[in-house]
N, C-alpha and C. Protein backbone atom coordinates (compact mmCIF):
# COMPACT_ATOMS: atom_id res chain seq x y z
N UNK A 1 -9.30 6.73 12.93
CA UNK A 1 -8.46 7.74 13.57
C UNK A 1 -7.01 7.56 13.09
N UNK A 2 -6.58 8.26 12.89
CA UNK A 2 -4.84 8.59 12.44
C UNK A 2 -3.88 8.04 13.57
N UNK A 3 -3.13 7.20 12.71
CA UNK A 3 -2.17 6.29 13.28
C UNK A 3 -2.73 5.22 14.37
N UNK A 4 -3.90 4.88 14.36
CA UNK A 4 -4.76 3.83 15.30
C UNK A 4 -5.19 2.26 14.06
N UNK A 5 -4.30 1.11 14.69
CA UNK A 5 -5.59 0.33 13.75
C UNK A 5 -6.29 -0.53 15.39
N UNK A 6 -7.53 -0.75 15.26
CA UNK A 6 -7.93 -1.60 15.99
C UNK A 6 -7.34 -1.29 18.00
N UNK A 7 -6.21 -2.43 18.23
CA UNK A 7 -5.95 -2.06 19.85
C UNK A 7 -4.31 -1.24 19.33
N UNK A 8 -3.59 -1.52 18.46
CA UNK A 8 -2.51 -1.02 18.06
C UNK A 8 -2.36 0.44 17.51
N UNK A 9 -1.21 1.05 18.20
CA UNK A 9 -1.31 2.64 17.80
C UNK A 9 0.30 2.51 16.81
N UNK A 10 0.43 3.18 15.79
CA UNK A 10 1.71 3.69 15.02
C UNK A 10 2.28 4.80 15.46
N UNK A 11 3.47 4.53 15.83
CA UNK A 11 4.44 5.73 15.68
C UNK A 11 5.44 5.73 15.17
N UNK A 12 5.85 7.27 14.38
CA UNK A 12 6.94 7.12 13.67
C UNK A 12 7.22 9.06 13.89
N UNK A 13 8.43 8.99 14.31
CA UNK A 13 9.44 10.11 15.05
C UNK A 13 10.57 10.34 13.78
N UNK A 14 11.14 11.64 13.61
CA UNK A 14 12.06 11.93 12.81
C UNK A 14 12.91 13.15 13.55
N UNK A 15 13.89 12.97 13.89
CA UNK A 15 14.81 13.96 14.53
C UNK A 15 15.86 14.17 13.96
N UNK A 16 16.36 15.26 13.88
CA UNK A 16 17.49 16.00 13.09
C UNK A 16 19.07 15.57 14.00
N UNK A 17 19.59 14.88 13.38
CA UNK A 17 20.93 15.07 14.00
C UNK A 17 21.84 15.28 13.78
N UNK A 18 23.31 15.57 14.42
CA UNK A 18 24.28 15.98 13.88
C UNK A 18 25.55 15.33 13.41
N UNK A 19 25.58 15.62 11.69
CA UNK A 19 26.06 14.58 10.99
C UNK A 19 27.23 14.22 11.68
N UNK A 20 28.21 14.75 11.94
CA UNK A 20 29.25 14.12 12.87
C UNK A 20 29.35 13.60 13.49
N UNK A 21 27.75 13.31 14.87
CA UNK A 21 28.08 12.77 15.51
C UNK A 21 27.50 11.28 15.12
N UNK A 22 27.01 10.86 14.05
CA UNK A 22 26.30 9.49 13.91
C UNK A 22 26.92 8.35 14.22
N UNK A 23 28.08 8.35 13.94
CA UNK A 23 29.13 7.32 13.75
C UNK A 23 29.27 6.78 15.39
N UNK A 24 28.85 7.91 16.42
CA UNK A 24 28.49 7.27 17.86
C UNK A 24 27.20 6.63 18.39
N UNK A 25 26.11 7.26 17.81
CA UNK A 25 24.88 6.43 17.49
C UNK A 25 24.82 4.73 17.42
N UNK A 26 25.81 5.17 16.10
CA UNK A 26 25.63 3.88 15.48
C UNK A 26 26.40 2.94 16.09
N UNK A 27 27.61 3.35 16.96
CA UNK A 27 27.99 2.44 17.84
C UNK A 27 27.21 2.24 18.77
N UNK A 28 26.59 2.84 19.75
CA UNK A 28 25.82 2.86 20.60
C UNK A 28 24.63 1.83 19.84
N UNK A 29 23.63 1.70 18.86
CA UNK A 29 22.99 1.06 18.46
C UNK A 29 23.68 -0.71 18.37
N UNK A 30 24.85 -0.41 17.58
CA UNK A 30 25.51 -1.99 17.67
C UNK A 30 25.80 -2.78 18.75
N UNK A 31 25.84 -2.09 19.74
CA UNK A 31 26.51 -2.56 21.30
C UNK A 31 24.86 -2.76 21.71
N UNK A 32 23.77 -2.35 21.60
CA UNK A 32 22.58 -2.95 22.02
C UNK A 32 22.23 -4.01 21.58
N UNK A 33 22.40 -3.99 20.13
CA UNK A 33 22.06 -5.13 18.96
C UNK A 33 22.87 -6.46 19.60
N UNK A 34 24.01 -6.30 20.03
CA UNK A 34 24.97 -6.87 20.81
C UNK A 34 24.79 -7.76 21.80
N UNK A 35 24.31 -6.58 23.14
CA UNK A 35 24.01 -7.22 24.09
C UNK A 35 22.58 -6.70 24.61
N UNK A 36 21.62 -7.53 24.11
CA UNK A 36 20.32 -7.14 24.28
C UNK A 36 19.82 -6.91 26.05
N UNK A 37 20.85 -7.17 26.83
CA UNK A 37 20.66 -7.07 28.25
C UNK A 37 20.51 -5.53 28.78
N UNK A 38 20.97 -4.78 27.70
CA UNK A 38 21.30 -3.28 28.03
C UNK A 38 19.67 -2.78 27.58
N UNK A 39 18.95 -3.47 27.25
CA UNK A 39 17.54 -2.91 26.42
C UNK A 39 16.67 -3.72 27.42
N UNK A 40 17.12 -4.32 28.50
CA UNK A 40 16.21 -5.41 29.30
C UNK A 40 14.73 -5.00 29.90
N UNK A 41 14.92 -3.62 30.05
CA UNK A 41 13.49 -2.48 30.73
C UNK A 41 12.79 -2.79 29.15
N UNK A 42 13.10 -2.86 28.15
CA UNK A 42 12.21 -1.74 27.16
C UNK A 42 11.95 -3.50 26.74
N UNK A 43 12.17 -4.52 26.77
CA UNK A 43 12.22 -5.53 25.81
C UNK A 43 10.87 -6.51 27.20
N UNK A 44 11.33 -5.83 28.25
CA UNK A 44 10.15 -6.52 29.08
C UNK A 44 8.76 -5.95 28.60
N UNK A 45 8.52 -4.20 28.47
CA UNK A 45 7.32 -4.38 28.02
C UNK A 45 6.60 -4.70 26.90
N UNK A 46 5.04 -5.67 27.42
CA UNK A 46 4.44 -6.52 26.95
C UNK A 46 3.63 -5.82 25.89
N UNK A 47 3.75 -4.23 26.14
CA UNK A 47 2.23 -3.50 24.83
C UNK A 47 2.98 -3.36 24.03
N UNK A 48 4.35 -3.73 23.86
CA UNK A 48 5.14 -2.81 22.54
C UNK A 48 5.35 -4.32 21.80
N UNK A 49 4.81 -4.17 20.00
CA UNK A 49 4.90 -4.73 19.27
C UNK A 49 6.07 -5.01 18.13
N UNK A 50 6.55 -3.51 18.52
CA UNK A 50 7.49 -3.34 17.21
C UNK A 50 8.42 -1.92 17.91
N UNK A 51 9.42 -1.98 17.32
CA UNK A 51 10.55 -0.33 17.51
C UNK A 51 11.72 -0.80 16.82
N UNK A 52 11.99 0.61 16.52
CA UNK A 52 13.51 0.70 15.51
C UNK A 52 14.07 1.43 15.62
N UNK A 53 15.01 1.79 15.81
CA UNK A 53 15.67 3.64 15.23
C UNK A 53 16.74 2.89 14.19
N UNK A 54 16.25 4.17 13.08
CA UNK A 54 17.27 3.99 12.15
C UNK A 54 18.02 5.62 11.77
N UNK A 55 18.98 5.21 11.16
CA UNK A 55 20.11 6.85 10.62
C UNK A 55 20.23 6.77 9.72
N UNK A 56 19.44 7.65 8.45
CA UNK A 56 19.50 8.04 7.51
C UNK A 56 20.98 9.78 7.25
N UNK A 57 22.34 9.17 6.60
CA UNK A 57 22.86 10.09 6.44
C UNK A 57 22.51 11.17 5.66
N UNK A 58 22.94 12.35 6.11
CA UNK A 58 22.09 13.77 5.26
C UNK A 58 22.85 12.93 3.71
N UNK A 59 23.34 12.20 2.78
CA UNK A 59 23.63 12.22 1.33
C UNK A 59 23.41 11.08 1.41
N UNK A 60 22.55 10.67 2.23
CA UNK A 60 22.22 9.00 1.77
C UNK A 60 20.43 9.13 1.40
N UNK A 61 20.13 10.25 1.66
CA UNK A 61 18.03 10.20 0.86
C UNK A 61 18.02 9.57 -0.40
N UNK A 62 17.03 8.59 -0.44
CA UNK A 62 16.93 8.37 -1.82
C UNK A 62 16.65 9.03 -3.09
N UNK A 63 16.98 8.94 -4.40
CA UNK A 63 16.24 9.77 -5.48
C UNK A 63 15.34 8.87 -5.51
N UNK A 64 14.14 9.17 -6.42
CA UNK A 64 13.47 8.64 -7.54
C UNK A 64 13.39 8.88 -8.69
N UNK A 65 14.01 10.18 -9.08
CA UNK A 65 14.02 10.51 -10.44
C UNK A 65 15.24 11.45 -10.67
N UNK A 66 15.80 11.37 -11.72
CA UNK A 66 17.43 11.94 -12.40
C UNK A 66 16.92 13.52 -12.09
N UNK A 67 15.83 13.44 -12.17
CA UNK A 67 14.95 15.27 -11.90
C UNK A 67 15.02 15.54 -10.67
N UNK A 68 14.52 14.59 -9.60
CA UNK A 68 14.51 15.52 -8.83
C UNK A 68 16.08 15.82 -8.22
N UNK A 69 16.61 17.16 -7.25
CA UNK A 69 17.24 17.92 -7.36
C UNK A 69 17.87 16.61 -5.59
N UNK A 70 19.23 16.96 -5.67
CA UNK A 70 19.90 16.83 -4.77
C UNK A 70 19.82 17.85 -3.93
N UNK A 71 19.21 17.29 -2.26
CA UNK A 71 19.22 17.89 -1.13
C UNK A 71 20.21 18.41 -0.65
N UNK A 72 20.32 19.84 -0.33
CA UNK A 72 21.66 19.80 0.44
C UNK A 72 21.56 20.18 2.04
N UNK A 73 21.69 19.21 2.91
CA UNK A 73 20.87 19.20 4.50
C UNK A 73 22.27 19.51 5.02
N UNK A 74 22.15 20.11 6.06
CA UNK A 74 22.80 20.10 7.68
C UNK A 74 22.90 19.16 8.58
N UNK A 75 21.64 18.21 8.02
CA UNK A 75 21.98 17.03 9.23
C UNK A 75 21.52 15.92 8.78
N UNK A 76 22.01 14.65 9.58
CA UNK A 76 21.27 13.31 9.31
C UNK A 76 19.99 13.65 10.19
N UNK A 77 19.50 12.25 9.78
CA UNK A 77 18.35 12.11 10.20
C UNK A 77 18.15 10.72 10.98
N UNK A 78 17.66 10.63 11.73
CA UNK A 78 16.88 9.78 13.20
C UNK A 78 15.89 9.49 12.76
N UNK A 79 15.29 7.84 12.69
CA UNK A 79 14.16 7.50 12.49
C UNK A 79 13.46 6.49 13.52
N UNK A 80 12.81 7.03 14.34
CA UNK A 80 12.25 5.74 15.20
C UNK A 80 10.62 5.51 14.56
N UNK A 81 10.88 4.15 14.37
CA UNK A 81 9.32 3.50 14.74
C UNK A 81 8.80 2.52 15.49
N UNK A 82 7.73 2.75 15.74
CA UNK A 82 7.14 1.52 16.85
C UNK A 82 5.60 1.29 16.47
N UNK A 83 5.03 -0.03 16.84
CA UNK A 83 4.15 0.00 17.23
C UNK A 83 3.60 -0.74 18.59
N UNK A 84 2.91 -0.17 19.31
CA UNK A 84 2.21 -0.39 20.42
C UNK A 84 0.96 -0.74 20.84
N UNK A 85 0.19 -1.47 22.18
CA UNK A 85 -0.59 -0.99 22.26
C UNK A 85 -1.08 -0.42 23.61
N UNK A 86 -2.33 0.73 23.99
CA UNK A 86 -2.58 1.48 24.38
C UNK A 86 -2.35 2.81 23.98
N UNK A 87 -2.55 4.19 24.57
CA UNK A 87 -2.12 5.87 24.30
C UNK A 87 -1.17 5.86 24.28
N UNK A 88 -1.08 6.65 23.35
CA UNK A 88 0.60 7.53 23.14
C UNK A 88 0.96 8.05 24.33
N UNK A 89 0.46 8.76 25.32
CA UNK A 89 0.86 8.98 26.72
C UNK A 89 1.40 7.64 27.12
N UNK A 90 0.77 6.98 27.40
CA UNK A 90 0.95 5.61 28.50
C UNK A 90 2.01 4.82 27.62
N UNK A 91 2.41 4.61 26.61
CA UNK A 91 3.78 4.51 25.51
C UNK A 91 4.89 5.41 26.11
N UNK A 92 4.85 6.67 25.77
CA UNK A 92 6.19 7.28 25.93
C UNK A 92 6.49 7.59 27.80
N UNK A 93 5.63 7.64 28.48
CA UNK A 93 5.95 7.28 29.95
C UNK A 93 6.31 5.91 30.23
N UNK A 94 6.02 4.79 29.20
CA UNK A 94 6.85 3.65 29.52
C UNK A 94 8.09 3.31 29.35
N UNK A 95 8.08 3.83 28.40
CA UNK A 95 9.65 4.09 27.70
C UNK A 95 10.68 4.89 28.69
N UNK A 96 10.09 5.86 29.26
CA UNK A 96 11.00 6.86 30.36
C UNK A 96 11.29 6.06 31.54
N UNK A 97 10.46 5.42 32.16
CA UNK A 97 10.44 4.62 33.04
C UNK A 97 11.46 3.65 33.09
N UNK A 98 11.20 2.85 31.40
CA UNK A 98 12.10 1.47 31.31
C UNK A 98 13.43 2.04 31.56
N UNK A 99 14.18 2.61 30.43
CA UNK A 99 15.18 2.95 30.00
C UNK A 99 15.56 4.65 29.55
N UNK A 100 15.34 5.05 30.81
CA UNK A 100 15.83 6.70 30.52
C UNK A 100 17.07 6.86 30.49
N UNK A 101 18.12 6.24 30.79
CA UNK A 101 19.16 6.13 30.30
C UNK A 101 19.96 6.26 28.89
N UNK A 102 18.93 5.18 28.71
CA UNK A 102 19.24 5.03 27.14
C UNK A 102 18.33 5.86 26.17
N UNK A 103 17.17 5.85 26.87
CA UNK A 103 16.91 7.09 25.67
C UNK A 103 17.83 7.98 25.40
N UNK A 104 18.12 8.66 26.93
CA UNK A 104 18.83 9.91 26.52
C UNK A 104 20.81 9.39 25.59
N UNK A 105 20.80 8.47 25.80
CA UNK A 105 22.37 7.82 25.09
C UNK A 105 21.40 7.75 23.55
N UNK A 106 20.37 7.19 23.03
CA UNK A 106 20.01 6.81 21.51
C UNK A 106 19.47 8.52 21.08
N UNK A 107 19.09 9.51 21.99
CA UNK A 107 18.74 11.01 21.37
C UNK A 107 19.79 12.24 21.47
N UNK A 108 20.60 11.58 22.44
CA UNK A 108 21.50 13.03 22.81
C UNK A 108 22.28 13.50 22.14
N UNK A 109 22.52 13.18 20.85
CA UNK A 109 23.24 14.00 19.88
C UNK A 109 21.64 14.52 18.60
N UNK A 110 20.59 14.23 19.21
CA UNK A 110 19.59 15.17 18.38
C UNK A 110 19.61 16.33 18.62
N UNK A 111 19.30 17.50 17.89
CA UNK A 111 19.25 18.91 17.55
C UNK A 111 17.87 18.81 18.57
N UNK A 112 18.21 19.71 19.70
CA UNK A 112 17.08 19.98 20.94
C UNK A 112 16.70 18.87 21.13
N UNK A 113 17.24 18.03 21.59
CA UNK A 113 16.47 16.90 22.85
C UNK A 113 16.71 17.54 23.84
N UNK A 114 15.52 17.24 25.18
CA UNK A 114 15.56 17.94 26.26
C UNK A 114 16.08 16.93 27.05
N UNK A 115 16.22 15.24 26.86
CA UNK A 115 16.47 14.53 27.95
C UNK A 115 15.00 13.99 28.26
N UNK A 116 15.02 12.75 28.68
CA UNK A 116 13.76 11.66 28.91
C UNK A 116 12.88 12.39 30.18
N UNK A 117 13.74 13.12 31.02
CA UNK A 117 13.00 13.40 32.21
C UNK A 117 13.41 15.03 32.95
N UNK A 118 13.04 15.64 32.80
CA UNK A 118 11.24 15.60 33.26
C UNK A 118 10.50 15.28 32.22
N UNK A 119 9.13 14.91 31.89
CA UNK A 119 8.67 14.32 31.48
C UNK A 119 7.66 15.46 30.28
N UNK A 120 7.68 16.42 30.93
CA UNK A 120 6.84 17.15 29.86
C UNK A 120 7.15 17.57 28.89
N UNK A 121 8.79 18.32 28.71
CA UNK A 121 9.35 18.37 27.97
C UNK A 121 9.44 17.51 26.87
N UNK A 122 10.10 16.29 27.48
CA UNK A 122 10.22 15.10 26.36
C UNK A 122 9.29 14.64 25.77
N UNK A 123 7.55 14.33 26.29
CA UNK A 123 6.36 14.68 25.06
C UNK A 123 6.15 15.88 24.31
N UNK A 124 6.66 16.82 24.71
CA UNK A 124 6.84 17.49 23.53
C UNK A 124 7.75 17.87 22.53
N UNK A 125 9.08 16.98 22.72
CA UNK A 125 9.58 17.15 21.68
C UNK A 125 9.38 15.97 20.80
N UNK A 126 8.67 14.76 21.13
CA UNK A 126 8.28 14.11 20.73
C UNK A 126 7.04 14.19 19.82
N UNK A 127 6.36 15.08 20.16
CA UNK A 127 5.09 15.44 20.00
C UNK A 127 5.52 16.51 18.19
N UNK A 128 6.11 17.31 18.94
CA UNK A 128 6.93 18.21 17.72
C UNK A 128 7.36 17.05 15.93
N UNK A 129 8.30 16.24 16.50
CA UNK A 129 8.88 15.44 15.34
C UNK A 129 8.17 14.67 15.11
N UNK A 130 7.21 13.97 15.71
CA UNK A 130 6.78 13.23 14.98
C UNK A 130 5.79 13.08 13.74
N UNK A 131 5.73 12.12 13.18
CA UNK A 131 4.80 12.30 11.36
C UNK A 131 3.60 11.38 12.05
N UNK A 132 2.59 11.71 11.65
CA UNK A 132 1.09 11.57 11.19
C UNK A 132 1.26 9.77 10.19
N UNK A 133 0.42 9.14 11.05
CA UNK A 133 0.01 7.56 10.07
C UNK A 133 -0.74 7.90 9.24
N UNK A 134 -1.32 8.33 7.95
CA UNK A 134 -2.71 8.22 7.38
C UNK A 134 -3.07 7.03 7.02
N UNK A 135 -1.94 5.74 6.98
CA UNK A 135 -2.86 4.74 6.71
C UNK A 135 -2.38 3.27 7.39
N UNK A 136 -2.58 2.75 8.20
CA UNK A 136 -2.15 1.99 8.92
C UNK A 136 -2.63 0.17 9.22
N UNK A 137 -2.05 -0.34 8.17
CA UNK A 137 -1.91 -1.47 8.26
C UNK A 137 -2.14 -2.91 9.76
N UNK A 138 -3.17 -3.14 10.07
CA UNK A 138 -2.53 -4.32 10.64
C UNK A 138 -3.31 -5.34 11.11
N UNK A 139 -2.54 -6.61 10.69
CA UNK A 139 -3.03 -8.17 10.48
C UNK A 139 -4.34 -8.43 11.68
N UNK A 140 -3.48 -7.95 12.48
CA UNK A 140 -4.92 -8.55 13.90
C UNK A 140 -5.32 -7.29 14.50
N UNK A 141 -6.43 -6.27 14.55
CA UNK A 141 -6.06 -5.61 14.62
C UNK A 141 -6.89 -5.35 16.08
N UNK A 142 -7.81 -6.40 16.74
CA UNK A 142 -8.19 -6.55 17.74
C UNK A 142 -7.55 -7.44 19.22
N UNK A 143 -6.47 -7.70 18.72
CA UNK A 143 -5.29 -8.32 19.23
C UNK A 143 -3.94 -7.40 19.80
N UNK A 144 -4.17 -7.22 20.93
CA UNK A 144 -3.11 -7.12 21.91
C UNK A 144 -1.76 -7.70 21.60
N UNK A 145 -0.40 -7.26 22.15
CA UNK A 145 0.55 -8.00 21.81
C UNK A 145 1.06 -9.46 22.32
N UNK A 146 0.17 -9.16 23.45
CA UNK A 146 -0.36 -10.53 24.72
C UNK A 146 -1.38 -11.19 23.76
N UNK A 147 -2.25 -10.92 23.45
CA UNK A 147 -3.28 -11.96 22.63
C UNK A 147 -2.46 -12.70 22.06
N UNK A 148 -1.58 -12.29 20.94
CA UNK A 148 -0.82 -12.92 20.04
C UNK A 148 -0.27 -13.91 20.82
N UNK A 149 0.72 -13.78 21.56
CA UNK A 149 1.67 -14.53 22.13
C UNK A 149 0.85 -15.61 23.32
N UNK A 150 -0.03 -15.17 23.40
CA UNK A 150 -1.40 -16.09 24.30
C UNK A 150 -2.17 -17.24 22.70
N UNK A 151 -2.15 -16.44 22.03
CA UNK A 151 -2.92 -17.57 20.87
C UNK A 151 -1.38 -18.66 20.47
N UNK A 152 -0.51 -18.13 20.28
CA UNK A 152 0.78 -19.20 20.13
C UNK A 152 0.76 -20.31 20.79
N UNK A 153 0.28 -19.73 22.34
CA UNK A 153 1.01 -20.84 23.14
C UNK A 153 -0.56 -21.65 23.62
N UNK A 154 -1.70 -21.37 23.14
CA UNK A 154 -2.86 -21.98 23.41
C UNK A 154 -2.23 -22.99 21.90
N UNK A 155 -2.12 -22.74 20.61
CA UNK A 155 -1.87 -23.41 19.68
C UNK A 155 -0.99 -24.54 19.94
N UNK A 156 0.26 -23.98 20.32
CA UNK A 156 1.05 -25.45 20.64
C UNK A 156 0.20 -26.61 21.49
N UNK A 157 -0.12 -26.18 22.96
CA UNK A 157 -0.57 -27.00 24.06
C UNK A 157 -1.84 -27.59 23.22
N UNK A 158 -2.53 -27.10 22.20
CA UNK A 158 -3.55 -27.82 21.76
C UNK A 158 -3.20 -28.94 20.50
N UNK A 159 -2.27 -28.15 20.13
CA UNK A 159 -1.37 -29.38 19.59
C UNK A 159 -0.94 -30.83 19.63
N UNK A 160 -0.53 -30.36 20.86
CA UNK A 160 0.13 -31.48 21.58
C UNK A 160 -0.63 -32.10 22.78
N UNK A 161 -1.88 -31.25 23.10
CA UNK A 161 -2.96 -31.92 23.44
C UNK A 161 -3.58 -33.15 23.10
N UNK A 162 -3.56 -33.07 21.78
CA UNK A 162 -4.43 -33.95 20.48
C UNK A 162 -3.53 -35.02 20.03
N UNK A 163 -1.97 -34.98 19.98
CA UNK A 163 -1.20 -35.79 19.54
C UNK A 163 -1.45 -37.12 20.53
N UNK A 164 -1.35 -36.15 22.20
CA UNK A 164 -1.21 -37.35 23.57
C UNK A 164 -2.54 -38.04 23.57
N UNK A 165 -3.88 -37.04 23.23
CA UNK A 165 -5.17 -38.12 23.87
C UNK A 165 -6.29 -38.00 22.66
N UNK A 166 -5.35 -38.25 21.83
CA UNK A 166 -6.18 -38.37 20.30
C UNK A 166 -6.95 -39.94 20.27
N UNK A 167 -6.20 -40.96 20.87
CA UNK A 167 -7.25 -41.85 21.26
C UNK A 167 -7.83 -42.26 22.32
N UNK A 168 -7.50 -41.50 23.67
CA UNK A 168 -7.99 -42.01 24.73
C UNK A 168 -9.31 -42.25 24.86
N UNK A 169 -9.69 -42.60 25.73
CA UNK A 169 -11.30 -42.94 26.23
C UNK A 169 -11.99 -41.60 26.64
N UNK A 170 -13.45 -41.87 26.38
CA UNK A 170 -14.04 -40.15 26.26
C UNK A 170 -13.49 -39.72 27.89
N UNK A 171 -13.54 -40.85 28.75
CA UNK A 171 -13.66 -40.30 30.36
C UNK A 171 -11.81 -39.11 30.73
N UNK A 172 -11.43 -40.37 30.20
CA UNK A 172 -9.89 -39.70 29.99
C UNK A 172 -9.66 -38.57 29.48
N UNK A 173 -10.34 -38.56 28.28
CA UNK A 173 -10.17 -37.09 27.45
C UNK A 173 -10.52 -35.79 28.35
N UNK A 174 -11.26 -36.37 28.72
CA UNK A 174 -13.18 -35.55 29.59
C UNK A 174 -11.50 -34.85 30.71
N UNK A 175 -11.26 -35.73 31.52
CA UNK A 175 -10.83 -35.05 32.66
C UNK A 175 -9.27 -34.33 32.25
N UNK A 176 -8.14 -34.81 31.05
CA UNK A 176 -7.51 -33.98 30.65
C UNK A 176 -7.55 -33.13 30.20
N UNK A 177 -8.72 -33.12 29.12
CA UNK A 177 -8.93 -31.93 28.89
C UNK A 177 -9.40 -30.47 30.00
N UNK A 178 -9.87 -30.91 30.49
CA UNK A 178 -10.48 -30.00 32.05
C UNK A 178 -9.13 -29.22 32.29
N UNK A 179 -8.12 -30.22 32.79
CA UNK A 179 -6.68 -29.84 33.14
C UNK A 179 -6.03 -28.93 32.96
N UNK A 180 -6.55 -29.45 31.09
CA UNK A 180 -5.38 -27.98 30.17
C UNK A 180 -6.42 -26.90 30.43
N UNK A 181 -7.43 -26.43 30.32
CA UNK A 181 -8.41 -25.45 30.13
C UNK A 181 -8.02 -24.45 31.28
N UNK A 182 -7.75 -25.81 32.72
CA UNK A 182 -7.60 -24.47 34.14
C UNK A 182 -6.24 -24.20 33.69
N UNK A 183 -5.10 -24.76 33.29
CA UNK A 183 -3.57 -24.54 32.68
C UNK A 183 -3.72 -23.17 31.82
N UNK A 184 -4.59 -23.12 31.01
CA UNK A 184 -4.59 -21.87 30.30
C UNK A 184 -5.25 -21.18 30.19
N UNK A 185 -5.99 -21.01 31.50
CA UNK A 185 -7.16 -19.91 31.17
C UNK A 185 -6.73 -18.40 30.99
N UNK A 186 -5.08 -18.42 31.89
CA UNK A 186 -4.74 -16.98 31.77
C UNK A 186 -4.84 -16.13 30.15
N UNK A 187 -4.69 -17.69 29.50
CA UNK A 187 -4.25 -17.56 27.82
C UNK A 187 -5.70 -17.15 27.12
N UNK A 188 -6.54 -17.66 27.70
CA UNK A 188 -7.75 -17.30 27.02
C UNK A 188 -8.66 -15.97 26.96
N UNK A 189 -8.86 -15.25 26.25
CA UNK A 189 -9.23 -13.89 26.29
C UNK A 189 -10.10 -13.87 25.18
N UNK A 190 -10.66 -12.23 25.05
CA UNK A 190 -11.79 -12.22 23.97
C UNK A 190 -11.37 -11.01 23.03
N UNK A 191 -11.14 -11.05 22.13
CA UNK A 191 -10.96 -9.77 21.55
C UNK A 191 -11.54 -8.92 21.01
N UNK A 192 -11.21 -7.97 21.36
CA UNK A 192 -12.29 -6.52 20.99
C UNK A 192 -11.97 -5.43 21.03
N UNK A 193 -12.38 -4.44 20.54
CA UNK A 193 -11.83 -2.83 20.63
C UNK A 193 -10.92 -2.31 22.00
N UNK A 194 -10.44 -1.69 21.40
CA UNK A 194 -10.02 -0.92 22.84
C UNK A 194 -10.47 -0.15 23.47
N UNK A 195 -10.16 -0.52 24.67
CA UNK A 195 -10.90 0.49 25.91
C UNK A 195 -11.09 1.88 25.73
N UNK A 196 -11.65 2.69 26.42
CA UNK A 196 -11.55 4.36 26.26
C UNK A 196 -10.49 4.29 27.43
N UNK A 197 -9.50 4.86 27.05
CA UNK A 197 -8.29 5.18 28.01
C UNK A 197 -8.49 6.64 28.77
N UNK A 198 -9.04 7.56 28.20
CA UNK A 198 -9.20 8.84 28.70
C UNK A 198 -10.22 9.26 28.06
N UNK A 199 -11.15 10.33 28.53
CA UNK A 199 -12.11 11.43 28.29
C UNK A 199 -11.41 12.03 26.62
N UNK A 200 -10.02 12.18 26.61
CA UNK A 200 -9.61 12.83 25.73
C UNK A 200 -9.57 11.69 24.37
N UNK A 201 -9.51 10.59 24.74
CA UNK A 201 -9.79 9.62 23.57
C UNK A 201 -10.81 9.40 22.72
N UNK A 202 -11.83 9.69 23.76
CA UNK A 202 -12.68 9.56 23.54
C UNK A 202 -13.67 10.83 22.47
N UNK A 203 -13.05 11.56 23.12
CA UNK A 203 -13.50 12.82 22.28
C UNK A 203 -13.39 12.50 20.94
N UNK A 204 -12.06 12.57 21.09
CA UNK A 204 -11.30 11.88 19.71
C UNK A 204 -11.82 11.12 18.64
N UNK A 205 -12.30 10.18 18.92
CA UNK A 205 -12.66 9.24 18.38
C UNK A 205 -14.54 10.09 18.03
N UNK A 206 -15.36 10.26 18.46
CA UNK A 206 -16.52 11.17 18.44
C UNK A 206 -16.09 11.69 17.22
């Protein structure tokens, strides 16, 4: 399925903005980069793997060839990407939730943003700009963004499991080990496809 690998979904958004106003963007972007406390909603949730917005100036597109022809645009351009996991619904209602604030401060100089809320609107202008994955890359692809960060920290503690009772006596081992196992069971999980989130996913996928 397009823009799906495994439990992880791709998105990538392109919005038109207005070249004049970037230079506030981009402050607004530096003052987050800054003080990451202002992003504290969006950086708590646990399904999001990845996000960016970047500003491509309308005379900054790349060439590739002395041929092809210089663009002449009206506006920069807005690039967000992310990846997540769960529906694209249950994504962009998290996002509104975390930080509608700031959405509307990182879109409000886009050409027709409606504003984070009400909510229908803003999936569809989302829905509108955004580009199609056809091919989508990724390392684990039955792995949650919690799996990951659950296999890290099973890795260390087993680590350092083995360093402390690498020679103890089997009885010793026997009952520390027990210890760590109830210590991390939250960590332990199984990985596998993703759930059917909706009737409509499902179709989908059919």
């Amino acid at each position: 399925m397009s823009n799906i690998a495994g439990k992880a979904y791709a998105m990538n958004v392109i919005t038109p903005i207005r070249w004049y106003m970037t230079w506030i963007n981009k402050v607004i972007f530096w003052v987050a980069l800054k003080m990451p406390s202002t992003l504290k909603g969006l950086i708590t949730l646990s399904l999001i793997h990845y996000a960016r917005w970047v500003i491509v100036g309308r005379k900054q597109f790349p060439h590739l060839s002395e041929r092809q022809p210089e663009e002449t645009l009206n506006y920069s351009y807005m690039l967000f990407f992310s990846n997540f996991n769960g529906s694209w619904a249950q994504y962009v209602d998290s996002f509104t939730f975390s930080i509608p604030s700031g959405l509307d401060l990182f879109w409000k100089w886009n050409i027709r943003y409606p504003r984070s809320v009400p909510l229908t609107p803003f999936h569809e202008y989302i829905q509108f700009n955004q580009i199609q994955t056809d091919h989508y890359y990724s390392a684990y692809p039955m792995a949650a963004s919690n799996d990951v960060k659950s296999a890290k920290t099973l890795t260390t503690q087993l680590l350092a499991f083995d360093a402390q009772y690498n020679n103890a006596s089997p009885d010793e081992f026997l009952k520390n080990y027990k210890a760590l196992l109830r210590s991390l069971q939250h960590d332990m999980g199984t990985m596998q496809p993703l759930p059917i989130v909706s009737l409509a996913d499902q179709a989908k996928g059919d």
